[in-house]
Protein backbone atom coordinates (compact mmCIF):
# COMPACT_ATOMS: atom_id res chain seq x y z
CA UNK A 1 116.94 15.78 93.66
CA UNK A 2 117.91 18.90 95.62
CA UNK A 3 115.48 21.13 93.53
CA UNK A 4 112.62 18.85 94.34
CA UNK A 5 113.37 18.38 98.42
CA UNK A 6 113.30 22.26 98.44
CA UNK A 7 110.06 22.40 96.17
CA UNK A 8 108.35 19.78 98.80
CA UNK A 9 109.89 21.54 101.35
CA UNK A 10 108.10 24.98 100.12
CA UNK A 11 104.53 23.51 99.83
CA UNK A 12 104.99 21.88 102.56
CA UNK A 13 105.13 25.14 104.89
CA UNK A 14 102.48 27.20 102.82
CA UNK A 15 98.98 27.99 102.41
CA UNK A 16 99.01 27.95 98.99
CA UNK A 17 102.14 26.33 96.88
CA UNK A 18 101.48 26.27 93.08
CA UNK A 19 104.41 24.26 91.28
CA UNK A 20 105.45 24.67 87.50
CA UNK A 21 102.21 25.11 86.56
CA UNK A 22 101.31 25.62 82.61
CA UNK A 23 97.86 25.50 81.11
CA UNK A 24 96.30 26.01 77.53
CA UNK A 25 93.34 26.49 76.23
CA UNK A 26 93.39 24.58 72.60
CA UNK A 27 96.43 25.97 70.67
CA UNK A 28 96.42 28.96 73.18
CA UNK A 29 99.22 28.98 76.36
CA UNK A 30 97.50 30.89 78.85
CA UNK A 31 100.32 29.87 81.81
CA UNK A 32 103.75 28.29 81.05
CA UNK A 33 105.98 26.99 84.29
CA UNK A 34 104.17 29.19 86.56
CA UNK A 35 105.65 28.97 90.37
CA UNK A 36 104.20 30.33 93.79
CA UNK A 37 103.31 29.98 97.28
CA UNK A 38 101.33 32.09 99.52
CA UNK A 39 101.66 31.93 103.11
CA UNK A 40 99.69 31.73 106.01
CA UNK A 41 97.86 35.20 106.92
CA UNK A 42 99.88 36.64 103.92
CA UNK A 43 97.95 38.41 101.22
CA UNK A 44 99.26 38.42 97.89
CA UNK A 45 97.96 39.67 94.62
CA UNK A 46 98.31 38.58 90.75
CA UNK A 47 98.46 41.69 88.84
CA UNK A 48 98.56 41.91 85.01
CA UNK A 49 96.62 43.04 81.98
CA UNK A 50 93.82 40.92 80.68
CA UNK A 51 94.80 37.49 79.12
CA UNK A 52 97.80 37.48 81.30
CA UNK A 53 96.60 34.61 82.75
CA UNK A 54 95.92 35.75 86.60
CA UNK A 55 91.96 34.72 86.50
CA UNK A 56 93.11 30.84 85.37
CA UNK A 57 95.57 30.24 87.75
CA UNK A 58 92.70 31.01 90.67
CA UNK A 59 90.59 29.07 88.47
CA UNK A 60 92.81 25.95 88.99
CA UNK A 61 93.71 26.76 92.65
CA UNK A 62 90.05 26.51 93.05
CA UNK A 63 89.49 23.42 91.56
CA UNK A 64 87.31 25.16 88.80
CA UNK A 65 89.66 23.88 86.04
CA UNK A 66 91.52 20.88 85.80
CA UNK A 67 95.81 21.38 86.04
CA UNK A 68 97.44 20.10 82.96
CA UNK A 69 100.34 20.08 83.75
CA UNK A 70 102.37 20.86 87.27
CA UNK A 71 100.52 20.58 90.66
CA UNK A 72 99.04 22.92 93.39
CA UNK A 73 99.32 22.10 97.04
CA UNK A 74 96.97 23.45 100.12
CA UNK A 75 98.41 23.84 103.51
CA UNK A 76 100.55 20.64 102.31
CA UNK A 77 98.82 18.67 100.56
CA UNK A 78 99.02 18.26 97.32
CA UNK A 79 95.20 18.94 95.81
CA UNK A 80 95.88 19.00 92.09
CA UNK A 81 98.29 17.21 89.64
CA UNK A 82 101.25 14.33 89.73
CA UNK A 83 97.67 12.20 90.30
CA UNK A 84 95.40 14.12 92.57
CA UNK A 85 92.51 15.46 91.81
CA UNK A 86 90.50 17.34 94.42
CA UNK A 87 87.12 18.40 94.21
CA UNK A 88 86.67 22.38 94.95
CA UNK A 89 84.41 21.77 97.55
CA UNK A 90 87.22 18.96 99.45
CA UNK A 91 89.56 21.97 99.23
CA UNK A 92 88.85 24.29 102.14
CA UNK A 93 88.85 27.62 100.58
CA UNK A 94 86.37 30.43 100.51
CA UNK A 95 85.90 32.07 97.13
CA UNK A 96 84.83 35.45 96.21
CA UNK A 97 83.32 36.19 92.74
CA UNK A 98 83.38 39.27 90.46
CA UNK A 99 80.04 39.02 90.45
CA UNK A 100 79.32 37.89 94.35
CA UNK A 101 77.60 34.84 92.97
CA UNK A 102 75.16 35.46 96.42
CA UNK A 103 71.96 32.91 96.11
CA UNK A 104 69.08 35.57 94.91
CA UNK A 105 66.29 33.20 96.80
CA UNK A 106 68.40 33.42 100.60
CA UNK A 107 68.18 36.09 102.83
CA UNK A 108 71.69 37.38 103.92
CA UNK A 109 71.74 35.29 107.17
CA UNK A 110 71.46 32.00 104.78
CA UNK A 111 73.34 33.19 102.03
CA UNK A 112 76.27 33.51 105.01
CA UNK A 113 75.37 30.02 106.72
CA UNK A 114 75.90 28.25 102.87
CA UNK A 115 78.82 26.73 103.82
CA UNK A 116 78.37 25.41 107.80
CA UNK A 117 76.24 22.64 106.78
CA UNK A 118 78.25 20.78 109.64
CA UNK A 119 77.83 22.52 112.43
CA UNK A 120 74.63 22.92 114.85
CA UNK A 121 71.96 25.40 114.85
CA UNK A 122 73.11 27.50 117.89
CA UNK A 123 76.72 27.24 116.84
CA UNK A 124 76.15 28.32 113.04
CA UNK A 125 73.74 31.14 113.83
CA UNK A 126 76.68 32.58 116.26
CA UNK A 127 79.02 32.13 113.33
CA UNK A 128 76.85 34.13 111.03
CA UNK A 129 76.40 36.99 113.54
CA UNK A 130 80.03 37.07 114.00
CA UNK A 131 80.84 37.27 110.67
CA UNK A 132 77.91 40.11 109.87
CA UNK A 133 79.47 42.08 112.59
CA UNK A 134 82.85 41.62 111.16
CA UNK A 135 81.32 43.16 107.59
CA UNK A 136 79.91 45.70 109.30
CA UNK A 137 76.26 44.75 108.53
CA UNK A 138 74.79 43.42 111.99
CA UNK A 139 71.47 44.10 111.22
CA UNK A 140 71.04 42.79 107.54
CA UNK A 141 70.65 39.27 108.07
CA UNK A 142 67.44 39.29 106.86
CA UNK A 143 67.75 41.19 103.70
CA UNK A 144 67.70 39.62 100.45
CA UNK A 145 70.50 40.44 97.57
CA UNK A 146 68.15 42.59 95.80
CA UNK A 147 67.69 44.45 98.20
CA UNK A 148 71.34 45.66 98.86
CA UNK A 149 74.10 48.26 97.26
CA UNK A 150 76.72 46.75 95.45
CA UNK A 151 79.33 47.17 98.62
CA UNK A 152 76.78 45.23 100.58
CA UNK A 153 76.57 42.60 98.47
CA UNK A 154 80.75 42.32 98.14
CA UNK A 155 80.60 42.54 102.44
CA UNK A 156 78.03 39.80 102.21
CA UNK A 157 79.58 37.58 99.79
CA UNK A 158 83.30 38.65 101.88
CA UNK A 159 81.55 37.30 104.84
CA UNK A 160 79.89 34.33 103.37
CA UNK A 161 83.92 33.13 102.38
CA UNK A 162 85.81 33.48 105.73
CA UNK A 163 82.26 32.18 107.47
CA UNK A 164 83.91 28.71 107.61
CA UNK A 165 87.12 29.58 108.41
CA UNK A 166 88.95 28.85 105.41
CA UNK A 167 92.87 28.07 105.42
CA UNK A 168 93.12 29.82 101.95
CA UNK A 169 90.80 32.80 100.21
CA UNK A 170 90.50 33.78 97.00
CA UNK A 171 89.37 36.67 95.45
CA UNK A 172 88.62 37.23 91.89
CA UNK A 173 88.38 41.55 91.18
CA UNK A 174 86.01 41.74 94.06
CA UNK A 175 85.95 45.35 93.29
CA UNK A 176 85.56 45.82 90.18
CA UNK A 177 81.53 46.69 90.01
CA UNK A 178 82.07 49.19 92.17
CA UNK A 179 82.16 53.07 91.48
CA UNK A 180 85.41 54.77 92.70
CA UNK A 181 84.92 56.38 95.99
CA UNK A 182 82.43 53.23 97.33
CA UNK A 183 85.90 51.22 95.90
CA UNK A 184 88.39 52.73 98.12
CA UNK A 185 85.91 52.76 101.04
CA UNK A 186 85.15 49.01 100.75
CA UNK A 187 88.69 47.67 99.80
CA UNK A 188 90.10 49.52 102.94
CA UNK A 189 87.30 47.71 105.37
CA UNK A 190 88.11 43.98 103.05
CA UNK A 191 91.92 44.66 104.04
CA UNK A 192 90.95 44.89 107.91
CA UNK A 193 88.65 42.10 107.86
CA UNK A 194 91.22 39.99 105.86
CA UNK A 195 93.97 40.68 108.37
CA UNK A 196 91.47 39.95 111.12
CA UNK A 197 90.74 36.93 109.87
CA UNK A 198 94.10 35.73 109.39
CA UNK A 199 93.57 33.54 106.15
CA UNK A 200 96.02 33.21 103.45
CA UNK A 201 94.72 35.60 100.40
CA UNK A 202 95.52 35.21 97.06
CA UNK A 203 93.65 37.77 94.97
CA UNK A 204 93.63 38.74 91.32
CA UNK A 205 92.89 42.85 89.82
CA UNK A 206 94.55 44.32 86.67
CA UNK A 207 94.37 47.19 89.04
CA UNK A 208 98.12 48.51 89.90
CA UNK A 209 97.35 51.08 92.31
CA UNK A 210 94.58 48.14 94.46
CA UNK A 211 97.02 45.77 94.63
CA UNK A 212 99.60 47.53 96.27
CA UNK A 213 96.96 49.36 98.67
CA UNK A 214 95.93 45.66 99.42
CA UNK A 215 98.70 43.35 99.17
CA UNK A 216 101.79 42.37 101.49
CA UNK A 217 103.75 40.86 98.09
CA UNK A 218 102.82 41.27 94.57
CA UNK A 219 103.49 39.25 91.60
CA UNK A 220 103.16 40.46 88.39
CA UNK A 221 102.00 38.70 85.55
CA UNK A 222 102.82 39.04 81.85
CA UNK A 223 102.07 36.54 79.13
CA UNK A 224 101.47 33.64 81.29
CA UNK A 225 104.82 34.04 83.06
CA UNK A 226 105.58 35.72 86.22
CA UNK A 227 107.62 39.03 85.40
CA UNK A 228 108.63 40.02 88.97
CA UNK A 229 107.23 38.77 92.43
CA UNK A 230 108.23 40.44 95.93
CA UNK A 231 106.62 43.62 97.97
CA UNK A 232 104.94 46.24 96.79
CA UNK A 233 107.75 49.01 97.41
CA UNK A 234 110.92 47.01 96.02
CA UNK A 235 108.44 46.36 92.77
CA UNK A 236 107.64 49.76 92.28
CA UNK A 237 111.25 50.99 93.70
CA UNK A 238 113.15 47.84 91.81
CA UNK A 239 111.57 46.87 88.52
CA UNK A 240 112.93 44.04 87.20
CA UNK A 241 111.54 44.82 83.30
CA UNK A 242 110.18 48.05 81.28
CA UNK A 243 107.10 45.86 81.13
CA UNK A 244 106.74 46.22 85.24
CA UNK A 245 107.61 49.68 85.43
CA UNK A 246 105.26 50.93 82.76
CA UNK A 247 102.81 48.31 84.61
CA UNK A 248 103.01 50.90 87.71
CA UNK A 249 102.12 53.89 86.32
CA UNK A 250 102.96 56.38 83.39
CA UNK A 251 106.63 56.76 82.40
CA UNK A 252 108.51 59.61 80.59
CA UNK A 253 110.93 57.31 77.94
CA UNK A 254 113.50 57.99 75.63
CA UNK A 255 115.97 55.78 73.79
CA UNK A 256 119.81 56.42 74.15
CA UNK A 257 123.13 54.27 73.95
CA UNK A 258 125.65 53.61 76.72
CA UNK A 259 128.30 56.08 76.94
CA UNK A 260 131.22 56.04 79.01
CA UNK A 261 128.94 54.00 81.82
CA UNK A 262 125.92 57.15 81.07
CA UNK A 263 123.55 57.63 78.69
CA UNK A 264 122.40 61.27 77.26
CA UNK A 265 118.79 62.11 77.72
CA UNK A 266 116.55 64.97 76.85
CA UNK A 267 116.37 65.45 81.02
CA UNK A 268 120.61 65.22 81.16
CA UNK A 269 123.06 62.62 81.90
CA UNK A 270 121.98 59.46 83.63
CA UNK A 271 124.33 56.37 85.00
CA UNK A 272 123.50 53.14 83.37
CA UNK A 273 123.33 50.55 85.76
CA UNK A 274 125.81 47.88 86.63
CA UNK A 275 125.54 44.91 84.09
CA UNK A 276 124.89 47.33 81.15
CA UNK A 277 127.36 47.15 78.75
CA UNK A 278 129.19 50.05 76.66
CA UNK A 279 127.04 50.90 73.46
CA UNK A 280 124.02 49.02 74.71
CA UNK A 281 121.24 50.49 73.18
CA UNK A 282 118.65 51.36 76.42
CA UNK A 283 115.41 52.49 76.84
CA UNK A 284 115.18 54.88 79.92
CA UNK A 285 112.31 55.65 81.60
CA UNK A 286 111.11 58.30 83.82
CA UNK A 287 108.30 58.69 86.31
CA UNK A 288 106.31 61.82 85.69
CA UNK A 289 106.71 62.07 89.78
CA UNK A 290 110.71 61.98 89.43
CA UNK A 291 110.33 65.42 87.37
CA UNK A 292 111.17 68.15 89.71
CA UNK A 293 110.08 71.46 88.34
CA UNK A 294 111.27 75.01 89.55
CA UNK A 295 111.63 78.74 88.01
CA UNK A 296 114.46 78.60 85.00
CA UNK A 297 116.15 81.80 86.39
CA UNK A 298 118.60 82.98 83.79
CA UNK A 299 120.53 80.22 82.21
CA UNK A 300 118.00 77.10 82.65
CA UNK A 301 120.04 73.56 81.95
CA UNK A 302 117.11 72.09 80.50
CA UNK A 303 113.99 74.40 79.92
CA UNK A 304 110.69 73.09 79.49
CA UNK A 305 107.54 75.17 78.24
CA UNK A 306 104.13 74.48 80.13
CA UNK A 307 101.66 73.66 77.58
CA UNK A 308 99.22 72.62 79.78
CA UNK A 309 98.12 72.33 83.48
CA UNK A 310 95.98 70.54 85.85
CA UNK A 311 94.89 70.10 89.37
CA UNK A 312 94.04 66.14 89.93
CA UNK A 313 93.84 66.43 93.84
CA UNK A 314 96.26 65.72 95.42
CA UNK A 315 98.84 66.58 93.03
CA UNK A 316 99.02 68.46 90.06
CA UNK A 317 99.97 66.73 86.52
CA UNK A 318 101.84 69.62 84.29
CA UNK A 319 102.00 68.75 80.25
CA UNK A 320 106.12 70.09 78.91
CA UNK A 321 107.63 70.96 75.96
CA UNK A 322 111.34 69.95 76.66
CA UNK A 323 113.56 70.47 73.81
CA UNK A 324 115.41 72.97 71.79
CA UNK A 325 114.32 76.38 71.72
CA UNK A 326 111.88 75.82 74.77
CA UNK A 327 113.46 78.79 76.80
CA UNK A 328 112.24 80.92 73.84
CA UNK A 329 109.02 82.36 75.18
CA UNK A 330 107.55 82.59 71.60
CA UNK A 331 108.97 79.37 70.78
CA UNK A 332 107.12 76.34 68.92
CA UNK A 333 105.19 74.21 70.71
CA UNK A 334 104.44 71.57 68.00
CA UNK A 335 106.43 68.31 69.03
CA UNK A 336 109.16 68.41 66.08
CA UNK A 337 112.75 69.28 65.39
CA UNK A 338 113.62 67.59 68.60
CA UNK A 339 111.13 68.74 71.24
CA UNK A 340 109.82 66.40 73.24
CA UNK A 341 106.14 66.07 75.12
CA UNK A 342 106.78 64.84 78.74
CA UNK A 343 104.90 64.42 81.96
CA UNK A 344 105.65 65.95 85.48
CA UNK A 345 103.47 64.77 88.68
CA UNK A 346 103.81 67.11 91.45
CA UNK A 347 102.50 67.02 94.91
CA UNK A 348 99.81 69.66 95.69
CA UNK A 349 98.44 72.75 94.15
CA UNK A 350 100.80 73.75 91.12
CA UNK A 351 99.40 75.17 88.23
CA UNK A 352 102.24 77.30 86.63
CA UNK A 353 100.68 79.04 83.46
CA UNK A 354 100.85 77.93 80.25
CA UNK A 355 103.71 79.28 77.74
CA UNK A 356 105.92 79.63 80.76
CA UNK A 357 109.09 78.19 80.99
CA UNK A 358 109.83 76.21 84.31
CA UNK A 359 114.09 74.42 84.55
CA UNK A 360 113.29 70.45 84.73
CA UNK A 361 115.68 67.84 87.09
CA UNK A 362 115.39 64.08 87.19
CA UNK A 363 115.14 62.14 90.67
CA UNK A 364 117.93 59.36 89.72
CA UNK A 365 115.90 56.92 92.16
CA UNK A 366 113.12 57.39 89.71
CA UNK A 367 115.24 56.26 86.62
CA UNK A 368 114.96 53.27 84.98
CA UNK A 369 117.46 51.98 82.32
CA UNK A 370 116.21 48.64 80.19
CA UNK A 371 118.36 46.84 77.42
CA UNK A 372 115.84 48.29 74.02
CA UNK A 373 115.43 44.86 73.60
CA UNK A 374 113.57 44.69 77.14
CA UNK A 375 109.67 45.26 75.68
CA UNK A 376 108.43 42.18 77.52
C-alpha cells in the first residue's frame, strides 16, 4: 500500500509520470515494467539503439498507441490505463515529428495557429508572432513548407508545438534530417527556446553525444527496460552497466579476474570496485580519453607503438600497439602473440609519428570494471 501512495504521490507532482508500463507488439515485448516521470520545465531524454523501445513509449504518452498494460499520468491526471483512455488531442501536449509533419497547403503563420482554434483573431495572431520571434523566423509567416531549409521547417514545426502552451512536449529525433553543422546550430537555439518556454520535455535520439548536449537527466534504454536514469555527468562518470558505458562512446576492454581486490590489464594494475568479489571474472573498460600518452624515456612501464594518427579537431585520436615487444622499434605490428590494438583520445593537435613508441597511463576515473557476465 506504501509503494502505491508513493507512486500516486510521484504522478501526482509531475509533468509526465509513466507507471509500470509494458507493451508488445504480437509475440514481440517492445517495453516491460517501464517507470518515469518528467518534471515541470525539466528536459529529459530516452536514449538507446533502435528497437529499444524509446519511439513507443512517446507513442503511448501521446496517445498514438493504446497502453496495455500500466498507466501514464499528465500533470496528475491519469490519461492512459487502470480505465482511462484519453484522446491525444484531450491531452495538452505539443508534439514534434521526425519528419515535422507541417501541413504542405498552410503558410507558416497557419501552420503555427493549428492548434489555437480557441482563442480570438487578435489574440492568436499575437501568439503566432510571438512564437515566430521566439524561432527566430519573424518574417516567414507567410512562407509555405516548400519553400523552407530543413532547420526552418524543425523551427516552424518547434514553434507550431509550444504555440499553445503545452504542459508537456515531446520530441521524436527532431534532428535527425539534418546535416551536422545545421544540427548543432539548431539543437543549441531548440535548447534556449525549450528553457524559455518552460515546458516539461521528454525527447527521444539514439544520439549519445545530443542527448547529453540537450538534456538535464537522461535515461537510457536497453531492451525495453530502463538501464540507468539520472544526469548526464553521473551517467557518463557512473555507469551502472558495460551496456551504458559502451552506449557513451568507444571503450578500450580487456577481460581479467579479481586478484587480491585488482585486476591485471594490458594498461597495469587496476582496483576492482567494492562489491566485486575475489576471482570474479571482469570485463574492464577504458575510455580512449583516459589514455594519457607521453615520451617512453628509457625504461617505459607499458610501451605502445603508434600505428596510426589523426587530427579530428579538437582532439587527436592515436591508433597503439600495446603489448610485448612494442618498445622494439622494429617490432611487429600485426595484433598477435599478445599485442593488443587500443585507442587514445587526446585533446588538441598530437600527431606523434607512426612506428614511434610513446609510455601509456590509465586515468582510474576513466575505468570501468563489469562482472563478464554484465553484456546487457
Amino acid at each position: 500500500m506504501a509503494d502505491i501512495t508513493a507512486r500516486r504521490n510521484a504522478a501526482s507532482d509531475a509533468a509526465l509520470a509513466i507507471d509500470r508500463v509494458s507493451h508488445r507488439f504480437g509475440d514481440l515485448h517492445v517495453l516491460a515494467d517501464v517507470s518515469l516521470r518528467v518534471d515541470r520545465g525539466e528536459l529529459v531524454c530516452l536514449v538507446g539503439p533502435s528497437g529499444c523501445g524509446k519511439t513507443t513509449l512517446l507513442r503511448l504518452a501521446a496517445g498514438l498507441e493504446d497502453v496495455q498494460a500500466g498507466s501514464i499520468s499528465i500533470a496528475g491526471h491519469r490519461v492512459a490505463g487502470e480505465g482511462a483512455a484519453l484522446s491525444a488531442e484531450a491531452r495538452g501536449i505539443g508534439f514534434v515529428f521526425q519528419d515535422y509533419a507541417l501541413f504542405p497547403h498552410l503558410d507558416v503563420a497557419t501552420n503555427v495557429a493549428f492548434g489555437l482554434a480557441g482563442r480570438d483573431l487578435p489574440s492568436r495572431a499575437r501568439r503566432v508572432a510571438e512564437m515566430l520571434r521566439q524561432v527566430g523566423m519573424p518574417d516567414h509567416g507567410s512562407a509555405f513548407p516548400h519553400e523552407l531549409s530543413g532547420g526552418q521547417q524543425q523551427r516552424v514545426a518547434l514553434a507550431r508545438a509550444l504555440a499553445p502552451e503545452p504542459r508537456l512536449l515531446l520530441l521524436d529525433e527532431p534532428f535527425s534530417g539534418l546535416d551536422v553543422r545545421l544540427r548543432e546550430r539548431i539543437r543549441d537555439d531548440t535548447l534556449h527556446v525549450l528553457k524559455r518556454s518552460g515546458a516539461a520535455t521528454l525527447m527521444v535520439t539514439h544520439d549519445p553525444e545530443e542527448a547529453m548536449f540537450m538534456a538535464d537527466r537522461l535515461i537510457v534504454l536497453n531492451k525495453g527496460r530502463i538501464e540507468q536514469d539520472g544526469p548526464p555527468e553521473e551517467i557518463y562518470a557512473r555507469p551502472a552497466s558495460a551496456f551504458v558505458a559502451t552506449m557513451f562512446g568507444q571503450a578500450n576492454e580487456a577481460r581479467g579476474q579479481v586478484r587480491g581486490g585488482r585486476v591485471d590489464t594490458p594498461f597495469g594494475p587496476v582496483v576492482a570496485p567494492a562489491g566485486v568479489g575475489e576471482a570474479t571474472c571482469v570485463q574492464v573498460l577504458v575510455r580512449p580519453e583516459a589514455l594519457r600518452l607521453m615520451d617512453a624515456g628509457d625504461d617505459p612501464r607499458c610501451p605502445a607503438k603508434v600505428i596510426a594518427a589523426r587530427l579530428l579537431g579538437r582532439s587527436s585520436w592515436v591508433h597503439l600497439c600495446l603489448g610485448p615487444d612494442a618498445s622494439e622499434p622494429s617490432g611487429a605490428l600485426e595484433l598477435e602473440g599478445g599485442h593488443r590494438h587500443v585507442h587514445a583520445r587526446v585533446p588538441g593537435r598530437f600527431l606523434p609519428p607512426e612506428g614511434s613508441i610513446l609510455n601509456v597511463e590509465i586515468d582510474p576515473s576513466q575505468v570501468f570494471i563489469f562482472p563478464a557476465g554484465d553484456t546487457r
